[in-house]
PDB file of N, CA and C in Angstrom:
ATOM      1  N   UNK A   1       8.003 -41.117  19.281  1.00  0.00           N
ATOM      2  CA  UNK A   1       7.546 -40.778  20.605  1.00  0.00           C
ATOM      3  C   UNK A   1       7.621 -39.264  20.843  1.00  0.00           C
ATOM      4  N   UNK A   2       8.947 -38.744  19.988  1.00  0.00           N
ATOM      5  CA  UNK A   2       8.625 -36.928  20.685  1.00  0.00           C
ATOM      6  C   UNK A   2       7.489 -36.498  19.494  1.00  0.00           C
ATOM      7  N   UNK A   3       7.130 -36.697  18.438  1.00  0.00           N
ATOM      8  CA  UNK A   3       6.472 -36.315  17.891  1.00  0.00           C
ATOM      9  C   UNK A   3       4.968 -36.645  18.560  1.00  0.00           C
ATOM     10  N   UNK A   4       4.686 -37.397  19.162  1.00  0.00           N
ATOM     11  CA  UNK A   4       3.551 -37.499  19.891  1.00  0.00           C
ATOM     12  C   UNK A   4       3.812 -36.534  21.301  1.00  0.00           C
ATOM     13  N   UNK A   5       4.339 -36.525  21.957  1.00  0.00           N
ATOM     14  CA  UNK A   5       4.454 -35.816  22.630  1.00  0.00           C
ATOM     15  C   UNK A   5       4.758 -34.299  22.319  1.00  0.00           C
ATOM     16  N   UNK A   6       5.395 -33.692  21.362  1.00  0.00           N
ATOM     17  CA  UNK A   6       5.079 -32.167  20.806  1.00  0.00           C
ATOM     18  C   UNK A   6       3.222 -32.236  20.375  1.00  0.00           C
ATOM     19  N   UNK A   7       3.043 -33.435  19.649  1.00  0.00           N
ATOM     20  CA  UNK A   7       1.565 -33.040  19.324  1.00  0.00           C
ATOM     21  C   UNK A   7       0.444 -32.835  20.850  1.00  0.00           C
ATOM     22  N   UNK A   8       1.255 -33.689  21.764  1.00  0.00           N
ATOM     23  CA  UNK A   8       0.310 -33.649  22.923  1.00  0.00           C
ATOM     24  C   UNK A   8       0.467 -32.437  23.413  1.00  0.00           C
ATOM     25  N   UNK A   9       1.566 -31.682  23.835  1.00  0.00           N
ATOM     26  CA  UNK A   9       1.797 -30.095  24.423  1.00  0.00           C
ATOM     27  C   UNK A   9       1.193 -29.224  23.680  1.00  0.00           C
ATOM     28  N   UNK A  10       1.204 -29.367  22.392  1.00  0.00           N
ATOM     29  CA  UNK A  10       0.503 -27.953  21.339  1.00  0.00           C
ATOM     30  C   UNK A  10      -1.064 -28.612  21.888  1.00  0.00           C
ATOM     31  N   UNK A  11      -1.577 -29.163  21.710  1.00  0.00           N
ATOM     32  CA  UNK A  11      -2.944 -29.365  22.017  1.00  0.00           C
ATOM     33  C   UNK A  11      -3.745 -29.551  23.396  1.00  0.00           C
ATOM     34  N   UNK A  12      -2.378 -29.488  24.205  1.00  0.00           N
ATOM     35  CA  UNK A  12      -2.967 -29.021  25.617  1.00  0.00           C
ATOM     36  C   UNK A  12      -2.158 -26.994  26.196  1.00  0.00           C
ATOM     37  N   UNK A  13      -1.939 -26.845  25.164  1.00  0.00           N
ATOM     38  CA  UNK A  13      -1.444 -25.082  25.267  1.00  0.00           C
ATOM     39  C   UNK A  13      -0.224 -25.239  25.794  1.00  0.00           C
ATOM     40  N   UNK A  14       0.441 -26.217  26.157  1.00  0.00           N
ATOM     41  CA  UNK A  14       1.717 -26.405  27.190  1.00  0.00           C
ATOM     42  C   UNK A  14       2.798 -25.963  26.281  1.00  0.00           C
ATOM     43  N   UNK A  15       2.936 -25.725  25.237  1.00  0.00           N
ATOM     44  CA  UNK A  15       4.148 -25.334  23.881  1.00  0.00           C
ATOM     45  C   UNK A  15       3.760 -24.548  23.532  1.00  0.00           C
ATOM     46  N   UNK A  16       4.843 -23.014  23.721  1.00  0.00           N
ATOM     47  CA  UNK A  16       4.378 -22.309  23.355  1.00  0.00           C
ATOM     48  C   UNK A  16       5.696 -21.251  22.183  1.00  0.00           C
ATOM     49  N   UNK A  17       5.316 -21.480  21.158  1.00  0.00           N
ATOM     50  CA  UNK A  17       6.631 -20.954  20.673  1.00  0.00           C
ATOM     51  C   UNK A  17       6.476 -19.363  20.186  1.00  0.00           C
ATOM     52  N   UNK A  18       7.815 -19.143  19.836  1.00  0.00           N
ATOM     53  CA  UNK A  18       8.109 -17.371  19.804  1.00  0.00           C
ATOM     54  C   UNK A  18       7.093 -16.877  18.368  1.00  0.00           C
ATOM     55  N   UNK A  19       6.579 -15.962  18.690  1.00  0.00           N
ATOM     56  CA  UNK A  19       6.283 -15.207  17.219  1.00  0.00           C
ATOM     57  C   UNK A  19       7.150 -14.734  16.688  1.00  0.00           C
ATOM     58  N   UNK A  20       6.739 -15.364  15.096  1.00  0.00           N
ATOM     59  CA  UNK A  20       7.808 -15.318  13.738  1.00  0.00           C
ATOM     60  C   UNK A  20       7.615 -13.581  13.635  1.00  0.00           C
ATOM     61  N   UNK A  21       8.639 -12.933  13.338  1.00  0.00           N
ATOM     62  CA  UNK A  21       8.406 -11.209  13.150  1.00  0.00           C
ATOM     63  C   UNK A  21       8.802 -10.984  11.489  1.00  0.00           C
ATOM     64  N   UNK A  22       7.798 -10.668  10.562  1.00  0.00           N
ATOM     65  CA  UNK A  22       8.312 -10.489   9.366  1.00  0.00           C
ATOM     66  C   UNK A  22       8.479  -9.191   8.992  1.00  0.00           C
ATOM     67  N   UNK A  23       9.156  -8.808   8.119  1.00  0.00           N
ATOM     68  CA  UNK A  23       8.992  -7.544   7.758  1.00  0.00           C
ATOM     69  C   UNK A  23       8.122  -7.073   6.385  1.00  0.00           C
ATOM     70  N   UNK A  24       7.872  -5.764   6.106  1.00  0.00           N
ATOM     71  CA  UNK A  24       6.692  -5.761   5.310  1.00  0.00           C
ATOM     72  C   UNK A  24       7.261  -5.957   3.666  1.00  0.00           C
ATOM     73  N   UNK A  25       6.281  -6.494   3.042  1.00  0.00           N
ATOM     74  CA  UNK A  25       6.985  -6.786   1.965  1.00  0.00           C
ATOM     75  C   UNK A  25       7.021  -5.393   0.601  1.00  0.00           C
ATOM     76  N   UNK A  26       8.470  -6.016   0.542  1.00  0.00           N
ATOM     77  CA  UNK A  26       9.138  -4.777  -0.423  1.00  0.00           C
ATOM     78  C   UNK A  26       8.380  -5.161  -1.978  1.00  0.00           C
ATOM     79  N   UNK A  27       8.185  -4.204  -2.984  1.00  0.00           N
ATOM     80  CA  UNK A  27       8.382  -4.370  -4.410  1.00  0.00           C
ATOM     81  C   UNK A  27       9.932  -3.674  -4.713  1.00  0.00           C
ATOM     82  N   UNK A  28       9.770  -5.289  -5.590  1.00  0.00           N
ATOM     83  CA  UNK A  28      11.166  -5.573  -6.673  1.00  0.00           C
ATOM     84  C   UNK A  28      10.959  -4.491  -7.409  1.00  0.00           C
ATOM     85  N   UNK A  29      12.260  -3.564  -8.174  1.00  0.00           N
ATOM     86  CA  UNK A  29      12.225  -2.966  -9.218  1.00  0.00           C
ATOM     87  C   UNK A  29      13.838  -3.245  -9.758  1.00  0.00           C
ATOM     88  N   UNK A  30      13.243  -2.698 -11.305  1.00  0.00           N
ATOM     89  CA  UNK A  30      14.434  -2.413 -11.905  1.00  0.00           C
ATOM     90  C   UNK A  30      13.777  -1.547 -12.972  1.00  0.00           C
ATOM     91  N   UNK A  31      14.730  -0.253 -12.206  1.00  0.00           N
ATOM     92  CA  UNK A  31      14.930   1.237 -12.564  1.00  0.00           C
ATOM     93  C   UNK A  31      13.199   1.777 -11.658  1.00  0.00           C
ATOM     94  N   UNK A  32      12.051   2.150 -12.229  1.00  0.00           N
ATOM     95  CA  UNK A  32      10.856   2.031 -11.753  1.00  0.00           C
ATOM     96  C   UNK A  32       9.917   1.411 -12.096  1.00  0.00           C
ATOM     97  N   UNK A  33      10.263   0.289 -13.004  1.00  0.00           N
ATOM     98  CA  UNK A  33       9.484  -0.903 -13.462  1.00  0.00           C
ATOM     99  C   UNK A  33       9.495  -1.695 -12.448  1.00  0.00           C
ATOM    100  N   UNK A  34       8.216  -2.045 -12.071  1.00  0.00           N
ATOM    101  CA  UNK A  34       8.239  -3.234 -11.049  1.00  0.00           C
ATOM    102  C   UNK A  34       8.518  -4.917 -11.929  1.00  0.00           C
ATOM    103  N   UNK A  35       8.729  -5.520 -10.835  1.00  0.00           N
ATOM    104  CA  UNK A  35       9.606  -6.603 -11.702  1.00  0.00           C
ATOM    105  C   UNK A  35       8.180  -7.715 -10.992  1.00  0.00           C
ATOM    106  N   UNK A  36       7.842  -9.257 -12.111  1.00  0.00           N
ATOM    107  CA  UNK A  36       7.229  -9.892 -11.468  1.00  0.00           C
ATOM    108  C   UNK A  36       5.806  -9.586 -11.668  1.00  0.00           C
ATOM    109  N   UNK A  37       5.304  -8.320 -12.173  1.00  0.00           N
ATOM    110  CA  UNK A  37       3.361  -7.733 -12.065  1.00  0.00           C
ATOM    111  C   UNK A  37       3.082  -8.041 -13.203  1.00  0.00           C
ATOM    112  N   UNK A  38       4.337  -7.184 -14.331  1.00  0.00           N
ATOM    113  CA  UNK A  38       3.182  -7.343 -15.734  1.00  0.00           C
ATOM    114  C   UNK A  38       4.351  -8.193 -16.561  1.00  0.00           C
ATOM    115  N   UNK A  39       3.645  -8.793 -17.457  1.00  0.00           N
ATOM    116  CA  UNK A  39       4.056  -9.602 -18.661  1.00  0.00           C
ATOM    117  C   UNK A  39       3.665  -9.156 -20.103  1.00  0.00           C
ATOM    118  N   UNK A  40       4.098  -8.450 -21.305  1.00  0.00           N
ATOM    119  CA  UNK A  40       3.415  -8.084 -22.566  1.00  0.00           C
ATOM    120  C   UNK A  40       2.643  -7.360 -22.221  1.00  0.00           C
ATOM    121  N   UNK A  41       2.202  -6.559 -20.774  1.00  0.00           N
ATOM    122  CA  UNK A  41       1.437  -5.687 -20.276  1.00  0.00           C
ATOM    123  C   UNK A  41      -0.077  -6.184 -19.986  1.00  0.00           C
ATOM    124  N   UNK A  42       0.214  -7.709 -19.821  1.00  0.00           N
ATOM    125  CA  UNK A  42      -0.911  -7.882 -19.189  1.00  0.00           C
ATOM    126  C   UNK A  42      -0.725  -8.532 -17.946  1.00  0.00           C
ATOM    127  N   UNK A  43      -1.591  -8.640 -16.877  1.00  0.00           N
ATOM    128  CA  UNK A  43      -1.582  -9.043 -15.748  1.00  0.00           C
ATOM    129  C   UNK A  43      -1.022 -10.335 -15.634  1.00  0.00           C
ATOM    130  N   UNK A  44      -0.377 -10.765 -14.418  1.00  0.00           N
ATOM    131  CA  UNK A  44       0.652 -12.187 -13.970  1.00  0.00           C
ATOM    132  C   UNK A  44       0.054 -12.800 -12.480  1.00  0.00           C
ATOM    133  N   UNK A  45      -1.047 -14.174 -13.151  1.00  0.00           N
ATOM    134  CA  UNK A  45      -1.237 -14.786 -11.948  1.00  0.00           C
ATOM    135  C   UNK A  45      -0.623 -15.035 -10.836  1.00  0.00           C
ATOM    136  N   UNK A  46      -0.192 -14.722  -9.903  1.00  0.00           N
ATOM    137  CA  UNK A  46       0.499 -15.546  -8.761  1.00  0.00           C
ATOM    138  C   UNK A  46       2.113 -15.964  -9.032  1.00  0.00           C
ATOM    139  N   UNK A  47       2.647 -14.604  -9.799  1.00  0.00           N
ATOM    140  CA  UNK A  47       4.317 -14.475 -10.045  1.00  0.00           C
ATOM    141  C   UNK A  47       5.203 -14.983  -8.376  1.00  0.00           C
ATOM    142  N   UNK A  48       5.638 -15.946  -9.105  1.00  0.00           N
ATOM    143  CA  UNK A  48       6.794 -16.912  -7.996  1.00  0.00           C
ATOM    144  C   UNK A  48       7.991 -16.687  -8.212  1.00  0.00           C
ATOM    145  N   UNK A  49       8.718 -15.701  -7.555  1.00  0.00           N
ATOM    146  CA  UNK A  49      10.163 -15.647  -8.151  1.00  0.00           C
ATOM    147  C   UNK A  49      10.990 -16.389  -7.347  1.00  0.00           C
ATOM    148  N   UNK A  50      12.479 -16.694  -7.697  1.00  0.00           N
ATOM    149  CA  UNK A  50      13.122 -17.624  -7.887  1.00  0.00           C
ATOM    150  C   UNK A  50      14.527 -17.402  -7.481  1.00  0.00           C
ATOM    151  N   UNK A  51      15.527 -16.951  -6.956  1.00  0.00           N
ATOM    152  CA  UNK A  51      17.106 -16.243  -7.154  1.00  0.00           C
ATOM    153  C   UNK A  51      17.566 -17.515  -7.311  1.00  0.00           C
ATOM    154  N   UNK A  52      18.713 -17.175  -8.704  1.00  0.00           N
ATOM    155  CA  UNK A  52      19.453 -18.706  -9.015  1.00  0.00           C
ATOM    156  C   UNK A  52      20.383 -17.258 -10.280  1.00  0.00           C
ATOM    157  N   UNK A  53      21.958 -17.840 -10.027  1.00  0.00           N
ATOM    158  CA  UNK A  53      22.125 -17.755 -11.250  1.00  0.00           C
ATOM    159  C   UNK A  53      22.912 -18.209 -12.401  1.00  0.00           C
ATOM    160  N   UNK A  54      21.457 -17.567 -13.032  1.00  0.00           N
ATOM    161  CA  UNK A  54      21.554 -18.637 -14.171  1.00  0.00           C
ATOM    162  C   UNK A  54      22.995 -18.531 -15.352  1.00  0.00           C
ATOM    163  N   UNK A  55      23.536 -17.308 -15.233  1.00  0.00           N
ATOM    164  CA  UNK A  55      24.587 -17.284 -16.282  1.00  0.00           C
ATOM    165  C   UNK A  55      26.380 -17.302 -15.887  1.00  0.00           C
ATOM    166  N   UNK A  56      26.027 -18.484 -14.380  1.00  0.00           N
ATOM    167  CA  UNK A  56      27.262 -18.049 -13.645  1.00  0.00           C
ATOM    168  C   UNK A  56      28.690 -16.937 -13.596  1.00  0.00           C
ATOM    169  N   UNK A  57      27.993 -15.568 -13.878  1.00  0.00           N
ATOM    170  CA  UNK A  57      28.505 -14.357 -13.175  1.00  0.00           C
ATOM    171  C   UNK A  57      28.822 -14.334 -11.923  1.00  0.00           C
ATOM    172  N   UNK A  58      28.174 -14.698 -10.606  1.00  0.00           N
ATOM    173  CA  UNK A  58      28.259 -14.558  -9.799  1.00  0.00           C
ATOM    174  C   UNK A  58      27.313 -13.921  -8.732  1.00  0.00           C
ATOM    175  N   UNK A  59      26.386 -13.326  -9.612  1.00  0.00           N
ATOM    176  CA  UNK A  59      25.117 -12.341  -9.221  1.00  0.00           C
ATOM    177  C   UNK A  59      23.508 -13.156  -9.441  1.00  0.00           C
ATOM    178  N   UNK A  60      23.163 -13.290  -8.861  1.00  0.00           N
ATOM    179  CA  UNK A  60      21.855 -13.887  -8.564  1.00  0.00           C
ATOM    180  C   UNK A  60      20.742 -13.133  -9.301  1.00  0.00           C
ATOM    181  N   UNK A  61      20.293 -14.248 -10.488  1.00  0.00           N
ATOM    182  CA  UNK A  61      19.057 -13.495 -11.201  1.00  0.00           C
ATOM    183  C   UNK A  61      18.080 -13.964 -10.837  1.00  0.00           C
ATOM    184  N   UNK A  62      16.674 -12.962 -11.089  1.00  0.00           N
ATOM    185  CA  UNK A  62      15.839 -13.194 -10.399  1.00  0.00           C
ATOM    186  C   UNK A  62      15.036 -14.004 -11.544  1.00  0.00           C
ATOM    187  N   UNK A  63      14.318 -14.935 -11.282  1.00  0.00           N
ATOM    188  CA  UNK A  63      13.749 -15.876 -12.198  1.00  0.00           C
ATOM    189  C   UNK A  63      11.843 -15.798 -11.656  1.00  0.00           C
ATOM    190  N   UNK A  64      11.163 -15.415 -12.709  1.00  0.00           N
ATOM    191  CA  UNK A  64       9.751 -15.414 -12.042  1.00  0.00           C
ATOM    192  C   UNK A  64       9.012 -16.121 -13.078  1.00  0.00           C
ATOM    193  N   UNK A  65       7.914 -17.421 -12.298  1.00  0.00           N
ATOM    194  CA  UNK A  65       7.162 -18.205 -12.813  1.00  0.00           C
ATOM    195  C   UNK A  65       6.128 -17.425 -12.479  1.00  0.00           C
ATOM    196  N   UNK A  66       4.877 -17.473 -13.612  1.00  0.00           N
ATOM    197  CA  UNK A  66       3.590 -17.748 -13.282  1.00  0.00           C
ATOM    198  C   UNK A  66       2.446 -18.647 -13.139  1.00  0.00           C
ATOM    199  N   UNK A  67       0.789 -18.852 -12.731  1.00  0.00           N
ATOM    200  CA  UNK A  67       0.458 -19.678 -12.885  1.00  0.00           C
ATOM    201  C   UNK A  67      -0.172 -19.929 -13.991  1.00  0.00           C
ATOM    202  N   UNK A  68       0.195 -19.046 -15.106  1.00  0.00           N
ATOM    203  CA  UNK A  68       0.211 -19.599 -16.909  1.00  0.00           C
ATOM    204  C   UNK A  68       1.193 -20.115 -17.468  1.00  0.00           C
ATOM    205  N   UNK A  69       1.877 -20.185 -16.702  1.00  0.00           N
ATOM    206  CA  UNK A  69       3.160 -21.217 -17.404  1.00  0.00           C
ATOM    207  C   UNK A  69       4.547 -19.850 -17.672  1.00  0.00           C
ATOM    208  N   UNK A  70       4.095 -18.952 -17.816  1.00  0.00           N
ATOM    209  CA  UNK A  70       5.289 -18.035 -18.109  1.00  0.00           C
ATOM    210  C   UNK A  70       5.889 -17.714 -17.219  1.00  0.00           C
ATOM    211  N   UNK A  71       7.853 -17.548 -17.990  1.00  0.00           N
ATOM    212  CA  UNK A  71       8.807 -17.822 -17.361  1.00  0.00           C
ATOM    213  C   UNK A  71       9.608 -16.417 -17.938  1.00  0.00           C
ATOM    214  N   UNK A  72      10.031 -15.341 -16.699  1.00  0.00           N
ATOM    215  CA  UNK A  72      11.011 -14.058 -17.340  1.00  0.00           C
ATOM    216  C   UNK A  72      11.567 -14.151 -16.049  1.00  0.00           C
ATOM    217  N   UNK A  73      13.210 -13.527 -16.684  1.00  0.00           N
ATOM    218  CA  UNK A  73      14.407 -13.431 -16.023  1.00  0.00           C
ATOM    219  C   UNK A  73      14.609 -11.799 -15.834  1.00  0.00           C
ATOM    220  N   UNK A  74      14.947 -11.439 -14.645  1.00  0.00           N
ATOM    221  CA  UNK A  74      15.772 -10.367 -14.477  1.00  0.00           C
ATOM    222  C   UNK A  74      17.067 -10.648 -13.919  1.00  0.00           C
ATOM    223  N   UNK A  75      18.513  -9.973 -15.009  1.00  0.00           N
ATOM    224  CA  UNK A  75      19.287 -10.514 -14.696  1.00  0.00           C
ATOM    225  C   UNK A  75      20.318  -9.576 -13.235  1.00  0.00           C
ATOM    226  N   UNK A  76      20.510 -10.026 -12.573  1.00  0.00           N
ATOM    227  CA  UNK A  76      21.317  -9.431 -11.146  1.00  0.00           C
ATOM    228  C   UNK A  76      22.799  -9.189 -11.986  1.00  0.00           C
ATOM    229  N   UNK A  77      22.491  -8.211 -11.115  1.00  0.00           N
ATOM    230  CA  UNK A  77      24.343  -7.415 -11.061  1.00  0.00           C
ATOM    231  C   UNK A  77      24.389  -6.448  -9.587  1.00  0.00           C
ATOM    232  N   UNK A  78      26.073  -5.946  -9.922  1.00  0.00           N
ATOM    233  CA  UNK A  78      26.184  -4.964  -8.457  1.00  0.00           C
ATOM    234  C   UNK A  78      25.045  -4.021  -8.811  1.00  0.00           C
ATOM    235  N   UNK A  79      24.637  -3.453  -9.424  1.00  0.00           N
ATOM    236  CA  UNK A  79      23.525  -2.512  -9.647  1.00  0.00           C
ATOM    237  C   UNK A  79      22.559  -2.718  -9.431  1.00  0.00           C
ATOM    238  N   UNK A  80      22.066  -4.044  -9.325  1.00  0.00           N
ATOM    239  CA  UNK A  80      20.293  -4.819  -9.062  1.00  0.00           C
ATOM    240  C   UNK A  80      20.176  -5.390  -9.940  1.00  0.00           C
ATOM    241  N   UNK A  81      19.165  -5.326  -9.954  1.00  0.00           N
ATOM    242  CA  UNK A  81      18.502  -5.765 -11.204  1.00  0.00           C
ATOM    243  C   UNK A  81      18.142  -5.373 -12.293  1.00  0.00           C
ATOM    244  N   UNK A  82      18.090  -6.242 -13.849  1.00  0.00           N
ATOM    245  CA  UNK A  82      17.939  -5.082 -15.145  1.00  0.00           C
ATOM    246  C   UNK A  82      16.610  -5.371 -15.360  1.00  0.00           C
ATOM    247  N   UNK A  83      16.384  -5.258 -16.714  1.00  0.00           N
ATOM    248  CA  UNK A  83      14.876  -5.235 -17.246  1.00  0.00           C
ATOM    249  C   UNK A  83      14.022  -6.989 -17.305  1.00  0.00           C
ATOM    250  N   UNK A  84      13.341  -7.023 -16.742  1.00  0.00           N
ATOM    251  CA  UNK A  84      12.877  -8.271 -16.895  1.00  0.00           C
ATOM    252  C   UNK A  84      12.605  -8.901 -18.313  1.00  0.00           C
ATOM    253  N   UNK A  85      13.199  -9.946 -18.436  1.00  0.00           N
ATOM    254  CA  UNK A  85      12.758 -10.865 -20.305  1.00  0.00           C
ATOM    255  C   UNK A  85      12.119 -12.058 -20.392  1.00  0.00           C
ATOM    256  N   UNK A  86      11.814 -12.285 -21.356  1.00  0.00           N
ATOM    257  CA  UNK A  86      10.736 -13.373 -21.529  1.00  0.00           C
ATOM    258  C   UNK A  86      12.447 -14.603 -21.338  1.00  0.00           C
ATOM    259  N   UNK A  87      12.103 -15.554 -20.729  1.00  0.00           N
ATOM    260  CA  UNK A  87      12.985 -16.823 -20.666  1.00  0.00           C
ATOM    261  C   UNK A  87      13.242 -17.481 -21.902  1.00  0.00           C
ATOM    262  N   UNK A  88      13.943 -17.609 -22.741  1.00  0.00           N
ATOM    263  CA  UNK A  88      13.995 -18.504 -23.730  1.00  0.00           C
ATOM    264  C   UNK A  88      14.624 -19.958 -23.481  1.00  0.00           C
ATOM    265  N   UNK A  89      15.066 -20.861 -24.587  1.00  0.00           N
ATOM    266  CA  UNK A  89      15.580 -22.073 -24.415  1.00  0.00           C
ATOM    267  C   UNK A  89      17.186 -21.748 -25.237  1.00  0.00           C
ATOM    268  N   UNK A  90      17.304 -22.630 -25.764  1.00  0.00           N
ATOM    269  CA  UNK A  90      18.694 -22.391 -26.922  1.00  0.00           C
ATOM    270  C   UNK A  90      18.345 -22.130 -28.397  1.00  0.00           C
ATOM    271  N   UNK A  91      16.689 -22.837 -28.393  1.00  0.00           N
ATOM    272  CA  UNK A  91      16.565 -22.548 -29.698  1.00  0.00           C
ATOM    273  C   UNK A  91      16.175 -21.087 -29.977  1.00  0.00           C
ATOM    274  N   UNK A  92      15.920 -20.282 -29.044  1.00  0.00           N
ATOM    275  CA  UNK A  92      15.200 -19.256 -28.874  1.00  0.00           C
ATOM    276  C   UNK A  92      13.920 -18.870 -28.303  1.00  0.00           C
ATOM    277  N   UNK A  93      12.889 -19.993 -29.020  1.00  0.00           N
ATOM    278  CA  UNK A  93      11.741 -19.947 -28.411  1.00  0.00           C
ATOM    279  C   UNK A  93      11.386 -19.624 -26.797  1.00  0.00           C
ATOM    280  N   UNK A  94      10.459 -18.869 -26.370  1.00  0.00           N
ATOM    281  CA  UNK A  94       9.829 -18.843 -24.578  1.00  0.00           C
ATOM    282  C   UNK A  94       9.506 -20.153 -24.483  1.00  0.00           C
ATOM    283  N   UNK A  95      10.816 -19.706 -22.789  1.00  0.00           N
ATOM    284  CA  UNK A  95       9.775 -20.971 -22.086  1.00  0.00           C
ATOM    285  C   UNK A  95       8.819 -20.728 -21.603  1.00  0.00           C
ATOM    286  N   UNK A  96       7.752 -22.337 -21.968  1.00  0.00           N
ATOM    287  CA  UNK A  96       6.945 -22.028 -21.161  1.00  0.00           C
ATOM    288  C   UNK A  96       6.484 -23.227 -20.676  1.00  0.00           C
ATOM    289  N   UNK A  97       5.564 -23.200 -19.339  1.00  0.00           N
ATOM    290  CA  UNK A  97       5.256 -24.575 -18.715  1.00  0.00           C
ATOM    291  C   UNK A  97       3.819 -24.609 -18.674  1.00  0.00           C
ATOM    292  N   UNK A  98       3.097 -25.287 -19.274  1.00  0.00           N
ATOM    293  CA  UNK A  98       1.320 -25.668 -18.771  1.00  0.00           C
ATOM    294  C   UNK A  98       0.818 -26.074 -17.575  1.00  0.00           C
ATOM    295  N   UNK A  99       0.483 -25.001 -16.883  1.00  0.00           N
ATOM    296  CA  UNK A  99       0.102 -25.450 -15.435  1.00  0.00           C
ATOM    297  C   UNK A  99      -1.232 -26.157 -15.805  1.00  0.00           C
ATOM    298  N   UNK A 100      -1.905 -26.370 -16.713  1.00  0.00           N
ATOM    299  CA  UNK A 100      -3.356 -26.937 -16.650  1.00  0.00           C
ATOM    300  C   UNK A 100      -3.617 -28.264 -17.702  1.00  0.00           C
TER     301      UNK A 100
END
């Protein structure tokens, strides 16, 4: 019932909520490499990064997917962030995921 009734107020103008205020978006670096653009120096579809971390230090690495399947880590410390790397598994090999 409130969900019909929020849908009825937004569609008669009667709800009116606050504007979201964002701020402008920063580029990631580490050192003056931008982190997230290039891969092997070629261009990165629609880089999705990620904070998780992965090597429980305590510092949050930044993890960036693309929409080719490739997967690189920059690892967090008090300093920022270091050089971004290709993701491996245990065997060594890149990960990677087939978006298609």
């Amino acid at each position: 019932m409130l969900r019909v009734s929020l849908l009825l107020a937004c569609a008669l103008g009667a709800l009116v909520l606050p504007a979201q205020a964002f701020e402008a978006p920063k580029m990631l670096k580490s050192g003056d490499d931008p982190l997230g653009h290039l891969l092997n120096k070629k261009e990165r579809l629609y880089p999705s990064p990620a904070l998780y971390d992965l090597d429980g230090d305590g510092f949050k690495d930044l993890v960036i997917g693309d929409l080719f399947g490739n997967l690189t880590v920059s690892k967090g410390s008090k300093e920022g962030f270091g050089a971004e790397t290709v993701l491996t598994a245990a065997d060594g090999k890149p990960l990677k995921f087939n978006n298609w």
